[in-house]
Each structure stands twice: as structure tokens, then as C-alpha cells.
N, C-alpha and C. Protein backbone atom coordinates (compact mmCIF):
# COMPACT_ATOMS: atom_id res chain seq x y z
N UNK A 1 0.85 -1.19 0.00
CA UNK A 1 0.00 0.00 0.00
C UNK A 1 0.89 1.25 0.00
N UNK A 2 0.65 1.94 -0.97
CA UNK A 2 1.45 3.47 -1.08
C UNK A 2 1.11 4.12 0.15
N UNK A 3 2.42 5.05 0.31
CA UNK A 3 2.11 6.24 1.53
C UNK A 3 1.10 6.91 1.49
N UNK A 4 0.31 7.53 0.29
CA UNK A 4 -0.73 8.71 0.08
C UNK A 4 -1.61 7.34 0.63
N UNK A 5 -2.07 6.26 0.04
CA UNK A 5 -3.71 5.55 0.60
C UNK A 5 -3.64 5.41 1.79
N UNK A 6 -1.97 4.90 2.23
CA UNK A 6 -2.16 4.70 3.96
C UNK A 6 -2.48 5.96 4.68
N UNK A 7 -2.47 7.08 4.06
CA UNK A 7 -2.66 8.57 4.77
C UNK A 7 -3.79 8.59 4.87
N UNK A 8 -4.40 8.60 3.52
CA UNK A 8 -6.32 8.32 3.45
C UNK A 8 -6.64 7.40 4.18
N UNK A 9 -6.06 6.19 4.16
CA UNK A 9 -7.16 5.23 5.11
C UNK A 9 -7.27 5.63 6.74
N UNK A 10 -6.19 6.07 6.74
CA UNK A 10 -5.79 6.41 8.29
C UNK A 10 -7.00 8.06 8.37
N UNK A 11 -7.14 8.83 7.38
CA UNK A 11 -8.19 9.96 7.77
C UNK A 11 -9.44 9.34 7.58
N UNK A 12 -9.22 8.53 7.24
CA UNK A 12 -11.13 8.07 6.91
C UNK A 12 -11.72 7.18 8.58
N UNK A 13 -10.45 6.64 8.79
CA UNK A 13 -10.67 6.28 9.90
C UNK A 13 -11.37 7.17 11.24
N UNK A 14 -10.42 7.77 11.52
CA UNK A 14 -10.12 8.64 12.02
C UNK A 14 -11.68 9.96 11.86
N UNK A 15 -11.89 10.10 10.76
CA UNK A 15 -12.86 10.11 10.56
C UNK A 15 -14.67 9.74 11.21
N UNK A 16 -13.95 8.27 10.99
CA UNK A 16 -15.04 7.80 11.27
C UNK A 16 -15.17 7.20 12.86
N UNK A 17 -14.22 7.32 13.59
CA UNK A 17 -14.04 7.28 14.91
C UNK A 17 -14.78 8.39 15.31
N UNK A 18 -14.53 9.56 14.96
CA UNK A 18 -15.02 11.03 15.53
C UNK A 18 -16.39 11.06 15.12
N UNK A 19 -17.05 10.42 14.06
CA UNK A 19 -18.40 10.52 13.66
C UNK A 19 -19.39 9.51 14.53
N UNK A 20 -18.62 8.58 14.94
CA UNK A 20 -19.41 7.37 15.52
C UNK A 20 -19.46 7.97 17.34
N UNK A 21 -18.38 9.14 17.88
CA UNK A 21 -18.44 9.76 18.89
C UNK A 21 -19.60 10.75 19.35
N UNK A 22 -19.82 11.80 17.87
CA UNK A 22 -20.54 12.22 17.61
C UNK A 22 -21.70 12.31 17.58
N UNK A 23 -22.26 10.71 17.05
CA UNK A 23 -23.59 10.73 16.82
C UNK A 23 -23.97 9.29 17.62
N UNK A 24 -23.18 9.32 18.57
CA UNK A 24 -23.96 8.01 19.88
C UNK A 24 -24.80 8.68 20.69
N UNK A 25 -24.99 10.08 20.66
CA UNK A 25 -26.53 10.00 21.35
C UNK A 25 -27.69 11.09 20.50
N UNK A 26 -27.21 10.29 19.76
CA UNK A 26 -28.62 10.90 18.38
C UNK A 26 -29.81 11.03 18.07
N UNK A 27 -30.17 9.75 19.15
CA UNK A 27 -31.54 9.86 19.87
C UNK A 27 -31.99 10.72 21.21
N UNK A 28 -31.07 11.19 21.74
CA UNK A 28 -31.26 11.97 22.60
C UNK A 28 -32.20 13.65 22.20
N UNK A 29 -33.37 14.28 23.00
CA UNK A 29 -33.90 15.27 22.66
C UNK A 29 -32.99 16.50 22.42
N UNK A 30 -31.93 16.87 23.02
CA UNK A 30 -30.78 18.02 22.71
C UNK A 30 -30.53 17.72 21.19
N UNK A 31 -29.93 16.23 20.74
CA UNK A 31 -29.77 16.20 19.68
C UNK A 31 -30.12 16.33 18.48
N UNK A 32 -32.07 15.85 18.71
CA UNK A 32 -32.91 16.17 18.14
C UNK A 32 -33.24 17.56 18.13
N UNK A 33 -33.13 18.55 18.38
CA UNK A 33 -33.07 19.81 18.39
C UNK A 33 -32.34 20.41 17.41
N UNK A 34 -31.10 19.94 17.63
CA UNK A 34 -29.98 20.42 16.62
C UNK A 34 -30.33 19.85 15.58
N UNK A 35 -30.77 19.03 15.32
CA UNK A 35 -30.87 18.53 13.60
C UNK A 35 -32.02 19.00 13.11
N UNK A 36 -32.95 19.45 13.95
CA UNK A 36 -34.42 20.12 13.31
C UNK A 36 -33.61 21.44 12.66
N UNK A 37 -32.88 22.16 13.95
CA UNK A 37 -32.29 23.88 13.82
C UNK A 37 -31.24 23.09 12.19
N UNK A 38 -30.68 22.14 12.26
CA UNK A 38 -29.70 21.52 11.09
C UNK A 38 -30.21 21.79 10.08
N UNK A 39 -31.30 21.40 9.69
CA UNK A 39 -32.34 21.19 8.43
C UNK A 39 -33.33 22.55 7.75
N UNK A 40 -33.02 23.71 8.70
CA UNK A 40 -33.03 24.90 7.78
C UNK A 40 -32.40 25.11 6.71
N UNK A 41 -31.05 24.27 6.69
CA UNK A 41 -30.09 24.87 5.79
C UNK A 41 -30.39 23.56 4.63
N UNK A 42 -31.62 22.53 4.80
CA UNK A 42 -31.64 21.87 3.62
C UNK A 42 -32.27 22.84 2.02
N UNK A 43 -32.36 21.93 1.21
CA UNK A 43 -32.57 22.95 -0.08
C UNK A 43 -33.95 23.98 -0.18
N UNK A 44 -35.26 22.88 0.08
CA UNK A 44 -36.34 24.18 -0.03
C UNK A 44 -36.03 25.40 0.72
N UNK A 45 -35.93 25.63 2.22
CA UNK A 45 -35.97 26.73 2.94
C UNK A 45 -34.76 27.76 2.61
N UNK A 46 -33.45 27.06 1.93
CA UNK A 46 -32.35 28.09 1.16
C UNK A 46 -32.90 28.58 0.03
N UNK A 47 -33.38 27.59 -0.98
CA UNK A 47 -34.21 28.42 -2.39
C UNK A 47 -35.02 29.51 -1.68
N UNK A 48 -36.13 28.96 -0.63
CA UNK A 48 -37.08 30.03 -0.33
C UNK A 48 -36.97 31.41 0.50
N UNK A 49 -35.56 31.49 1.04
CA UNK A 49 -34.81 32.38 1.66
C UNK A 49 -34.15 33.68 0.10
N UNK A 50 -33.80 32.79 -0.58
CA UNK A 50 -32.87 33.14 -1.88
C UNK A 50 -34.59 33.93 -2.81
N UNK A 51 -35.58 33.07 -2.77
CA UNK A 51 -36.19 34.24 -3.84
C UNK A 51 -36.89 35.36 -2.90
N UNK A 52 -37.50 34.97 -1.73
CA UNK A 52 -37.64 36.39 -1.24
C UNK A 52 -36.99 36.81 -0.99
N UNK A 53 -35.38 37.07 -1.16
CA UNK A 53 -34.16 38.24 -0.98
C UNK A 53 -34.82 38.76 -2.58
N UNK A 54 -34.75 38.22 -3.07
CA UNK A 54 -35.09 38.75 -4.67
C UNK A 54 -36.30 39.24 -4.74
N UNK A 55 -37.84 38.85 -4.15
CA UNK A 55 -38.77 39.62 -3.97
C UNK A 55 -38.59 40.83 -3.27
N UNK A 56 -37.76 40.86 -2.35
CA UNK A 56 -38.21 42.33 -1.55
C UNK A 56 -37.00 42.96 -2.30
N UNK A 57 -36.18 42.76 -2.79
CA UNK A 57 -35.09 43.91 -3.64
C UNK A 57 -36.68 44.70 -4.73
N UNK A 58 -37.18 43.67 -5.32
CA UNK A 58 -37.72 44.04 -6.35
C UNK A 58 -38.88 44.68 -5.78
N UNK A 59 -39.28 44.65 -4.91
CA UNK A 59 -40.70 45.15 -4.25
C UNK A 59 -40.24 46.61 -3.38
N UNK A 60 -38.73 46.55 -2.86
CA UNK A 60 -38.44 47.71 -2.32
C UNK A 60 -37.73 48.61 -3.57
N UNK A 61 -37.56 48.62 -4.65
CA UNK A 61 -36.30 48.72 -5.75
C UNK A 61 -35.42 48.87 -5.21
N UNK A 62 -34.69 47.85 -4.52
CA UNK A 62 -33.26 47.93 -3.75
C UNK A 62 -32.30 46.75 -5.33
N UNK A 63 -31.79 46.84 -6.60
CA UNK A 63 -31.60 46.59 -6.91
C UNK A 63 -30.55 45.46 -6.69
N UNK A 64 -29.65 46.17 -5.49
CA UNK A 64 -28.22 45.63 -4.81
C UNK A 64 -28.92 44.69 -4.27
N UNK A 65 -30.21 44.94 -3.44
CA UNK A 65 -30.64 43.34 -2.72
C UNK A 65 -31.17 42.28 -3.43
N UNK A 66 -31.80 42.73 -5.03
CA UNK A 66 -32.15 42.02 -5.73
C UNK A 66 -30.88 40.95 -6.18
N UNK A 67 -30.07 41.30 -6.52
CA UNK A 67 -28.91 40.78 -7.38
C UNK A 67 -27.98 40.38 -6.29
N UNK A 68 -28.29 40.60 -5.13
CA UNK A 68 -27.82 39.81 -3.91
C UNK A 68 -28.35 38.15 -3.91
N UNK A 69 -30.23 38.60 -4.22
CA UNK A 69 -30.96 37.54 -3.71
C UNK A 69 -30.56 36.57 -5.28
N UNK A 70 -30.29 36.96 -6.08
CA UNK A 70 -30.20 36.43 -7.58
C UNK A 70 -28.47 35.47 -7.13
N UNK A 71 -27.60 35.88 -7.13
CA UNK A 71 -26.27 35.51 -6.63
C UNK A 71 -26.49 34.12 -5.59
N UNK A 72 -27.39 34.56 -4.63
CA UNK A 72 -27.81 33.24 -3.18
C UNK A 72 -28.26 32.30 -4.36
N UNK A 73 -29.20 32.30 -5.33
CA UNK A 73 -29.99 31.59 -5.55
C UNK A 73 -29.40 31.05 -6.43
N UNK A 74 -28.82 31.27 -7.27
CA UNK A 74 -27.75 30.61 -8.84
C UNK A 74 -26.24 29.94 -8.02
N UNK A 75 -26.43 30.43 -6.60
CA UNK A 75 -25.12 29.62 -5.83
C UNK A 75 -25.13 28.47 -5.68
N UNK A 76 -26.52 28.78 -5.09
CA UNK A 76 -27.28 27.34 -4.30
C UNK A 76 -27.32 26.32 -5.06
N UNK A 77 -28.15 26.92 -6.51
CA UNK A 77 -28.32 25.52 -7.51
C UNK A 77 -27.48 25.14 -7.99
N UNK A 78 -26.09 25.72 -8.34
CA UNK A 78 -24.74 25.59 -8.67
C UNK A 78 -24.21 24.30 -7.72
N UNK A 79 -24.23 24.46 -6.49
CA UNK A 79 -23.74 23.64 -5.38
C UNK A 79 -24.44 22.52 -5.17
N UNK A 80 -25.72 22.29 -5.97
CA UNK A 80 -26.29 21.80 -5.26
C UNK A 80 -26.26 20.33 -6.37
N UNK A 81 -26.28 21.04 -7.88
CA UNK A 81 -25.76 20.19 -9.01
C UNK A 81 -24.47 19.48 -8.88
N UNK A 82 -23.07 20.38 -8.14
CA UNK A 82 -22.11 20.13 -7.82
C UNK A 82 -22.10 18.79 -7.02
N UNK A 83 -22.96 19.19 -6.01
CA UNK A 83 -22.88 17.94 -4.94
C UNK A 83 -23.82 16.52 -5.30
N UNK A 84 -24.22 16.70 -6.46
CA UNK A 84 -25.44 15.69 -6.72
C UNK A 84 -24.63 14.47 -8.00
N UNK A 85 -23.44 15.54 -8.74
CA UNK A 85 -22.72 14.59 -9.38
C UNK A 85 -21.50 13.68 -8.59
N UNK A 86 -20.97 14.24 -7.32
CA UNK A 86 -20.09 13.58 -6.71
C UNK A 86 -20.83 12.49 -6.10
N UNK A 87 -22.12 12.87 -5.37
CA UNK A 87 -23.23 11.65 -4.49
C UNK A 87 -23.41 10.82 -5.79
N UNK A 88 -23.54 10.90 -6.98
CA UNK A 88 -23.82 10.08 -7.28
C UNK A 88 -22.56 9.41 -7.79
N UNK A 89 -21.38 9.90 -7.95
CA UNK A 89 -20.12 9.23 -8.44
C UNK A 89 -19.45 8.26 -7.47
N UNK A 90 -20.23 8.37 -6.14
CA UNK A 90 -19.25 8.17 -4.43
C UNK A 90 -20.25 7.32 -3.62
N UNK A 91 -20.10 5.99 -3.34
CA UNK A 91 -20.79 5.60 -2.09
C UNK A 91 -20.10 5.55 -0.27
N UNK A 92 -21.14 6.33 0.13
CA UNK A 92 -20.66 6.18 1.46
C UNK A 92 -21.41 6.04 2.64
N UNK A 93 -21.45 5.09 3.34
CA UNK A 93 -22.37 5.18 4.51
C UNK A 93 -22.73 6.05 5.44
N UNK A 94 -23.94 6.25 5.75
CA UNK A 94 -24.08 7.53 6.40
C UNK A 94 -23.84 6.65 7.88
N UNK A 95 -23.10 7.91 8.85
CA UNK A 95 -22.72 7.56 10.13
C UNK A 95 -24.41 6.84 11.10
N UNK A 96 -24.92 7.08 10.78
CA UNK A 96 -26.11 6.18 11.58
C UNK A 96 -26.42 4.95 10.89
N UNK A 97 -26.35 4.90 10.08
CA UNK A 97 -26.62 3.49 9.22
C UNK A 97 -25.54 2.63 9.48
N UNK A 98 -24.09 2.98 9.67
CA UNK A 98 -23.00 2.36 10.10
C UNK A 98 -22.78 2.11 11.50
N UNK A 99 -23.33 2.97 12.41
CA UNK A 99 -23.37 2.70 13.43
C UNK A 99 -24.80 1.19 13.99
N UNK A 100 -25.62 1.32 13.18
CA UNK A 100 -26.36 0.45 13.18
C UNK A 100 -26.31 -0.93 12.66
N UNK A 101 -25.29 -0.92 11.45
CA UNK A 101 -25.58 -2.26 10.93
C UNK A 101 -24.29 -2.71 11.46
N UNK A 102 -23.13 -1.85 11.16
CA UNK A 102 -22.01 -2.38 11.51
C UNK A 102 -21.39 -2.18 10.34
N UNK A 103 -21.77 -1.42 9.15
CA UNK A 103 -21.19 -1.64 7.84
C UNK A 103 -20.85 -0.66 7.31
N UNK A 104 -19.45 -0.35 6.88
CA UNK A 104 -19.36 1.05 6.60
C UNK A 104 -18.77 0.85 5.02
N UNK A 105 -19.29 1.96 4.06
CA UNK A 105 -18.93 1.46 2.34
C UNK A 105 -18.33 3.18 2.30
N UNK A 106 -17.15 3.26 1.83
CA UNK A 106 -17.16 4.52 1.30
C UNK A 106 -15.96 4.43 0.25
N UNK A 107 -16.71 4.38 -1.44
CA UNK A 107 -15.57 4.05 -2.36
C UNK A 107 -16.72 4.30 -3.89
N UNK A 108 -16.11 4.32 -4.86
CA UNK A 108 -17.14 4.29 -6.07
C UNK A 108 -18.15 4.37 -6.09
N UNK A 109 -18.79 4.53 -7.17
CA UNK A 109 -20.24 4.00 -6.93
C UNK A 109 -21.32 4.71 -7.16
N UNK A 110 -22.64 4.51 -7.75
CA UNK A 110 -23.47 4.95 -7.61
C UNK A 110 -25.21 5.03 -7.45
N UNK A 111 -24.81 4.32 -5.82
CA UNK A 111 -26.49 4.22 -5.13
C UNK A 111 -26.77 5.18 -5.30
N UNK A 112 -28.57 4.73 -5.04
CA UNK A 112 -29.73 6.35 -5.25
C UNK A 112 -29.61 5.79 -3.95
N UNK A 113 -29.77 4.84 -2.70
CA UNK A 113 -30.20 4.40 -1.66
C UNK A 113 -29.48 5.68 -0.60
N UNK A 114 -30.75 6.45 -0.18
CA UNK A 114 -30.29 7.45 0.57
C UNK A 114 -29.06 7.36 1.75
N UNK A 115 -29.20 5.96 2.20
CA UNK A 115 -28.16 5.62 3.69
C UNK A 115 -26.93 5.49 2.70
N UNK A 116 -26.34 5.48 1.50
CA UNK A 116 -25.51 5.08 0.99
C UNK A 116 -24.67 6.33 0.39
N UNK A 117 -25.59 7.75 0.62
CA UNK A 117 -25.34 8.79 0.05
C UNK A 117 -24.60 9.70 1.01
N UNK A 118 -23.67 9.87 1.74
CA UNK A 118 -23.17 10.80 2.80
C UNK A 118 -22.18 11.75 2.31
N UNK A 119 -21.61 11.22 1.04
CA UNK A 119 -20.70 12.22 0.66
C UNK A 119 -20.59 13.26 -0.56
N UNK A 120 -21.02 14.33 -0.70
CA UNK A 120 -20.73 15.40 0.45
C UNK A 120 -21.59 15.57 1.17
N UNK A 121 -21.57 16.15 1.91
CA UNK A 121 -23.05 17.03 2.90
C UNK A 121 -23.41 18.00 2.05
N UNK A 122 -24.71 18.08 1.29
CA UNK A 122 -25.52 18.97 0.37
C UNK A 122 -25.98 20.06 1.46
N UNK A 123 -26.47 19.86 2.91
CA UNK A 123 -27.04 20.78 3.37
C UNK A 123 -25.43 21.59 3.76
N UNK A 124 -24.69 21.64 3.74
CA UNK A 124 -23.02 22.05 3.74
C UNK A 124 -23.05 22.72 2.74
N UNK A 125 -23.16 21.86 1.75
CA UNK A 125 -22.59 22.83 0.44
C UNK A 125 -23.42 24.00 0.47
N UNK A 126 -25.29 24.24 0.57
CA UNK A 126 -25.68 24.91 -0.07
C UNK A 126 -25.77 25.65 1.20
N UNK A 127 -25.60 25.61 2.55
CA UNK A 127 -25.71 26.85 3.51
C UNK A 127 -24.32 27.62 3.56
N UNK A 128 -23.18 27.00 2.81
CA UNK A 128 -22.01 27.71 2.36
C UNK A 128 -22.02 28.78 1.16
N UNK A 129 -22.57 27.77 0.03
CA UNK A 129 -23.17 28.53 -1.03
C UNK A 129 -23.84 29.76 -0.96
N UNK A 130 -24.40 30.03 0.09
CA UNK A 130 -25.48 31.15 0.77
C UNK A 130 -24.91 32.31 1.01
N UNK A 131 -23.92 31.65 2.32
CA UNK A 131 -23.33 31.91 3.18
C UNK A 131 -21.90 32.99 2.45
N UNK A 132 -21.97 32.41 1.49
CA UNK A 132 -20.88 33.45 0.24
C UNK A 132 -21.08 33.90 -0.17
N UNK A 133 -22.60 33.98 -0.88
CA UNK A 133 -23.10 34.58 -1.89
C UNK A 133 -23.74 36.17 -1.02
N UNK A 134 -23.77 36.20 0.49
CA UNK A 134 -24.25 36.85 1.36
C UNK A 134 -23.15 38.25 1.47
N UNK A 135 -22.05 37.23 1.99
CA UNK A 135 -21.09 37.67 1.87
C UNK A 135 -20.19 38.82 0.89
N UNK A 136 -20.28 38.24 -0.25
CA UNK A 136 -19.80 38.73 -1.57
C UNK A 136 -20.53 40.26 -1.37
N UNK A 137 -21.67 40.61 -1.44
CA UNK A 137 -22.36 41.60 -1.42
C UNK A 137 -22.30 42.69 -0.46
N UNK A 138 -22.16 41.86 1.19
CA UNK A 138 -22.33 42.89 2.78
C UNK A 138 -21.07 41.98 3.15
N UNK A 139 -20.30 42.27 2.65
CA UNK A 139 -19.07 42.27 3.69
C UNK A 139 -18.72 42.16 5.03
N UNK A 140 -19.39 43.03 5.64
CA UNK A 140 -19.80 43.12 7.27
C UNK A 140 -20.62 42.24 7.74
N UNK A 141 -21.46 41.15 7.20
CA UNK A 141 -22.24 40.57 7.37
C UNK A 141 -21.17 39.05 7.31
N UNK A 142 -20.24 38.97 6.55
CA UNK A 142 -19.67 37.61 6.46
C UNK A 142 -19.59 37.08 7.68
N UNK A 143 -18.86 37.36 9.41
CA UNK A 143 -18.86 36.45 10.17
C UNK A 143 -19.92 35.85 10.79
N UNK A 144 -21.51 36.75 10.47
CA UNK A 144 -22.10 36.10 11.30
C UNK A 144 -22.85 34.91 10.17
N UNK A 145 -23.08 34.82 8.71
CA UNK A 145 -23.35 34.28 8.01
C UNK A 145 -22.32 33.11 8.25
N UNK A 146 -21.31 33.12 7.76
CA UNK A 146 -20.60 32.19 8.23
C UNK A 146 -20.58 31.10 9.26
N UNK A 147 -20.59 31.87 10.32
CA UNK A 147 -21.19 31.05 11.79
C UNK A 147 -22.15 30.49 11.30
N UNK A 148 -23.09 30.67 10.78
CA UNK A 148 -24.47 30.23 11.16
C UNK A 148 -24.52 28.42 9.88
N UNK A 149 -23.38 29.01 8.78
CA UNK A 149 -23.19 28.17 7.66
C UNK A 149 -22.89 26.86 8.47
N UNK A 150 -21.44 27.17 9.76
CA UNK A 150 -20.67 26.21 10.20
C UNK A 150 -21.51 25.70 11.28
N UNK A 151 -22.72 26.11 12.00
CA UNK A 151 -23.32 25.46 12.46
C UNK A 151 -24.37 24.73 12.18
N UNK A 152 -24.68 24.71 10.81
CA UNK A 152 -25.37 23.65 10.43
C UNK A 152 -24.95 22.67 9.66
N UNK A 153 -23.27 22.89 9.27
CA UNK A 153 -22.88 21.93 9.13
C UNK A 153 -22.36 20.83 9.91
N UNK A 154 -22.25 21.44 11.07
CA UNK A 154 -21.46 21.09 12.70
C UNK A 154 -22.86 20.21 13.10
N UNK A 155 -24.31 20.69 13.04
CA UNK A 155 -25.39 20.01 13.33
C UNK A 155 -25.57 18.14 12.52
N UNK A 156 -24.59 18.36 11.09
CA UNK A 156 -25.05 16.80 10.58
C UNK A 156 -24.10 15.79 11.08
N UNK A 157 -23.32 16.07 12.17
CA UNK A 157 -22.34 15.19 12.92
C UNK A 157 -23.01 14.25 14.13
N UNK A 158 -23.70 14.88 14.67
CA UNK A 158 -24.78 14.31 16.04
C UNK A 158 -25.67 14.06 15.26
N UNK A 159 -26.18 14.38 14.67
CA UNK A 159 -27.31 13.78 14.07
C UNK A 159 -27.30 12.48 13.26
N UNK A 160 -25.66 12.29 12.79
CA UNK A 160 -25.71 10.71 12.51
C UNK A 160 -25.78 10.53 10.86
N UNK A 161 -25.94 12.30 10.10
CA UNK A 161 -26.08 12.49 8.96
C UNK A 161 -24.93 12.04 7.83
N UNK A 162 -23.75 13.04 8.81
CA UNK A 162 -22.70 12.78 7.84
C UNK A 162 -21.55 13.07 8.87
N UNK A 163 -20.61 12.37 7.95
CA UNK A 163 -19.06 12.55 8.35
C UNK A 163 -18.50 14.19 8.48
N UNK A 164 -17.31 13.98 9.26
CA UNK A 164 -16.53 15.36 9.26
C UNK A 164 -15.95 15.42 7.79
N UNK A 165 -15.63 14.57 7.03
CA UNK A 165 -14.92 14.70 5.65
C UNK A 165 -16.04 15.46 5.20
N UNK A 166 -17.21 14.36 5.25
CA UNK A 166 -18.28 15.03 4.58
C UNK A 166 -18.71 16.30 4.05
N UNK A 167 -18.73 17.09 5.63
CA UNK A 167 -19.02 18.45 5.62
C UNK A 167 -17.92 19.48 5.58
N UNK A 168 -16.50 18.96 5.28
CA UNK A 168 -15.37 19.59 4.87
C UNK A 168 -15.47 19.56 2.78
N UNK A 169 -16.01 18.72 2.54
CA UNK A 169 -16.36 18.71 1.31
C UNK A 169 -17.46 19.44 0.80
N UNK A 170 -18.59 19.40 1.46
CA UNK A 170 -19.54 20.26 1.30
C UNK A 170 -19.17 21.80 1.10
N UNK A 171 -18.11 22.14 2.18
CA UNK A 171 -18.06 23.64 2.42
C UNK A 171 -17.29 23.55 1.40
N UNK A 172 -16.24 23.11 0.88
CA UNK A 172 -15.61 23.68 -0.45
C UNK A 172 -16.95 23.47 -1.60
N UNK A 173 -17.64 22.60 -1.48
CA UNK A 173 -18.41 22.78 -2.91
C UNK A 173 -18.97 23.60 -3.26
N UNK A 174 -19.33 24.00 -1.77
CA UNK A 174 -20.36 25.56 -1.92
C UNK A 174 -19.84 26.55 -1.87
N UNK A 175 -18.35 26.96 -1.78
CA UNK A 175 -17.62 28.12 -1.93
C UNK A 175 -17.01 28.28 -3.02
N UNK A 176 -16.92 26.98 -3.89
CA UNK A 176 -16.33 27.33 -5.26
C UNK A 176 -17.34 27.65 -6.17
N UNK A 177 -18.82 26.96 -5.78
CA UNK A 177 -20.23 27.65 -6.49
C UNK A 177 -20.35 28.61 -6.29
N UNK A 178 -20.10 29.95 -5.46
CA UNK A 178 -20.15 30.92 -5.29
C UNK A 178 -19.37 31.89 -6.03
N UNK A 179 -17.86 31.64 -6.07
CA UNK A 179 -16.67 31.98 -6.89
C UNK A 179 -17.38 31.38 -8.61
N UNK A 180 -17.72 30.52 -8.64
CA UNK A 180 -18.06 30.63 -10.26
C UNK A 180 -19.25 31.11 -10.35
N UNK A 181 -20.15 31.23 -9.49
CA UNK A 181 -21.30 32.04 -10.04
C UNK A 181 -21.22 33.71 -10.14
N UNK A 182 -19.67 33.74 -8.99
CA UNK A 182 -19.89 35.55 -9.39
C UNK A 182 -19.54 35.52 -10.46
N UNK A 183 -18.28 34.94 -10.80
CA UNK A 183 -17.60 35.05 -11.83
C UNK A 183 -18.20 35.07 -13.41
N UNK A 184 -19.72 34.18 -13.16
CA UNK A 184 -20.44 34.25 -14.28
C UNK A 184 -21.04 35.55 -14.53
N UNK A 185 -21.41 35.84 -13.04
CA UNK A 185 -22.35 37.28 -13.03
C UNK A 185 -21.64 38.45 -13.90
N UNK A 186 -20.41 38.19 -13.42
CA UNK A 186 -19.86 39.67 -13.47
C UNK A 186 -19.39 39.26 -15.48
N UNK A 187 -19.04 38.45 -15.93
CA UNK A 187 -19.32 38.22 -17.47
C UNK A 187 -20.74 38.73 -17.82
N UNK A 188 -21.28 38.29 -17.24
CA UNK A 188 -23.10 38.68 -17.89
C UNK A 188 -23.19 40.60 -18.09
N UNK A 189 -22.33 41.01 -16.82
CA UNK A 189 -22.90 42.02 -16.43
C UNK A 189 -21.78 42.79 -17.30
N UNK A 190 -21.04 42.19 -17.72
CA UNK A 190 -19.57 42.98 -18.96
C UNK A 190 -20.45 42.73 -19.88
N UNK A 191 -20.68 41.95 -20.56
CA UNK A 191 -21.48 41.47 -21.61
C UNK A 191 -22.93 42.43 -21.69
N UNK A 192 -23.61 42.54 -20.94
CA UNK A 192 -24.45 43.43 -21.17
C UNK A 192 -24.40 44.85 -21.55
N UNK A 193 -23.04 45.46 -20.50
CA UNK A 193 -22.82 46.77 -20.14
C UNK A 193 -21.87 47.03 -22.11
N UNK A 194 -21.34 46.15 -22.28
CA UNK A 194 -20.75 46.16 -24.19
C UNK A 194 -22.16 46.53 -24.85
N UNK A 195 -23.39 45.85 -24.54
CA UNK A 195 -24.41 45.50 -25.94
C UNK A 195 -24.59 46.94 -25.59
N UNK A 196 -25.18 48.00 -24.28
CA UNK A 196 -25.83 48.61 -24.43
C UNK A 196 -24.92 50.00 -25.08
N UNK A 197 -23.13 49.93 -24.41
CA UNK A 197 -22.72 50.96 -25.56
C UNK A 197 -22.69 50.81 -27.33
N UNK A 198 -23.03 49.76 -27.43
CA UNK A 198 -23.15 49.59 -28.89
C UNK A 198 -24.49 50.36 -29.58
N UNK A 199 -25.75 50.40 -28.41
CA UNK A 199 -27.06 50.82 -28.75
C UNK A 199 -26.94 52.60 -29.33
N UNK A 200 -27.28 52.86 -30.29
CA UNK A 200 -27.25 54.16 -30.87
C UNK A 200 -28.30 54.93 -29.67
């Protein structure tokens, strides 16, 4: 076995030691708490956060909040496509299903079988995705957005959802969706700002 797999096997482990620490009292009501507060950051309530930023720009003409709420929302789905081709390229047991059967798979693959899907953490990616796209715009606003990103990714550990890799993967997916969606924006917005000096 090469040095780099023995490094990986040894973090996956390691890994999965800290996840199985994590989420041994998952049934407990504290815990259950945290994964309800966890599951804000799943996809409907981020889309539905993302178009009313875009309704009230457009209802207040705050343009900047519009194209704030436009940025959250093209992040999200960015990240969210992102994370849906790796889940399906990657099988991995989710930490409660492993703690239960005894069986842990994390290698190739591509189950739809939800317990088989842990890697990345989607609710990670896309409360990062958010969480940047928030950012990018109010500056001053990044640490507490942030916080709030890392605690719902910090929430799918007790809950038995996903691994620490997991949600270390998530947060890059959703920060590089952010970086390419400005990056698209701000083409669109060159591209536009050309057509209209061309207009007589």
C-alpha cells in the first residue's frame, strides 16, 4: 500500500471514529433539536430564503438586494448540481446506518439508496453557497453568516447524517459555487454593459 492511501485510510478512519463519537446519542432530545435547527439549511428553505431576498429587492427597488438575492440563488443551484454529481459518483455510509448495521462502504459507486449517500453534505454545500453569496455583497455581514453556515454543518455530525470529511467537502463545494457564479455574473454584467454601448 502506497504512503498517500495509507494517509487516506488512516483519515477516513479517524474520521469515522469522531463521527461514531458524535452521533452516539442521536436519539437523545438536545440532539434532536440540533438537527431540526440543522435542516433549515436543507434545499427548499435556502431556495425560499434566496427568492424572497429577490422579492423584496424588487418590491423595495433595492436593486443591490435584488442581485444579492439572484447571486444566493444561482449559488445554491450551482452547489447543489455540484454535490449531486459527486453523491452520485461516491458511495458512502451515512454515520447512523453504520453505526447500526455495523457496515461502513465509502468508495465508487453509484447508489440512489439514501443511507448510501453521505458524501458530500448537500445541506453544507448549499448553507455555504449562501453563506458566500451573502457575503460577496455585505461584507460586514460575512462572520455572522458564516457562523451560522458552520453550524449547520457542525449540526449533521450528532445527528448521525454525515461525516466530518463530509461536511469539509460540502463547504468547499459551496464556496467554489459561489466563486463561479460571481464570476459568471460579473461576465453577464460585462457582456451586457458592451451591448448597451453599442445601442445608438
Amino acid at each position: 500500500m502506497s504512503k498517500t492511501r495509507k494517509a487516506a485510510t488512516s483519515v477516513v478512519k479517524a474520521d469515522r471514529k469522531l463521527s461514531r463519537k458524535a452521533a452516539a446519542k442521536r436519539e437523545t432530545p438536545l440532539v434532536k433539536g440540533v438537527e431540526a435547527a440543522g435542516d433549515l439549511a436543507d434545499q427548499p428553505p435556502l431556495i425560499v430564503l434566496s427568492v424572497v431576498t429577490i422579492l423584496v429587492g424588487a418590491v423595495l427597488r433595492r436593486p443591490a438586494v435584488a442581485k444579492s438575492g439572484v447571486r444566493m440563488l444561482v449559488s445554491h443551484l450551482v452547489a447543489t448540481g455540484l454535490k449531486t454529481v459527486v453523491k452520485r459518483s461516491i458511495d458512502r455510509t451515512r454515520p447512523a446506518k453504520a453505526l447500526d448495521s455495523g457496515n461502513h462502504h465509502f468508495k465508487k459507486g453509484k447508489s440512489r439508496d439514501h443511507d448510501q449517500t453521505s458524501f458530500p453534505s448537500g445541506h453544507t454545500a448549499g448553507a455555504v453557497a449562501i453563506a458566500s453569496a451573502v457575503a460577496h455583497d455585505a461584507p460586514g455581514a460575512a462572520l455572522p453568516v458564516y457562523a451560522v453556515a458552520g453550524a449547520a454543518a457542525a449540526a449533521q455530525l450528532p445527528s448521525g447524517k454525515h461525516y466530518l470529511l463530509d461536511t469539509i467537502a460540502g463547504a468547499a463545494i459551496g464556496y467554489v459555487s459561489e466563486l463561479a457564479t460571481s464570476a459568471a455574473l460579473r461576465g453577464a454584467e460585462a457582456a451586457l454593459a458592451g451591448i448597451r454601448r453599442r445601442q445608438p
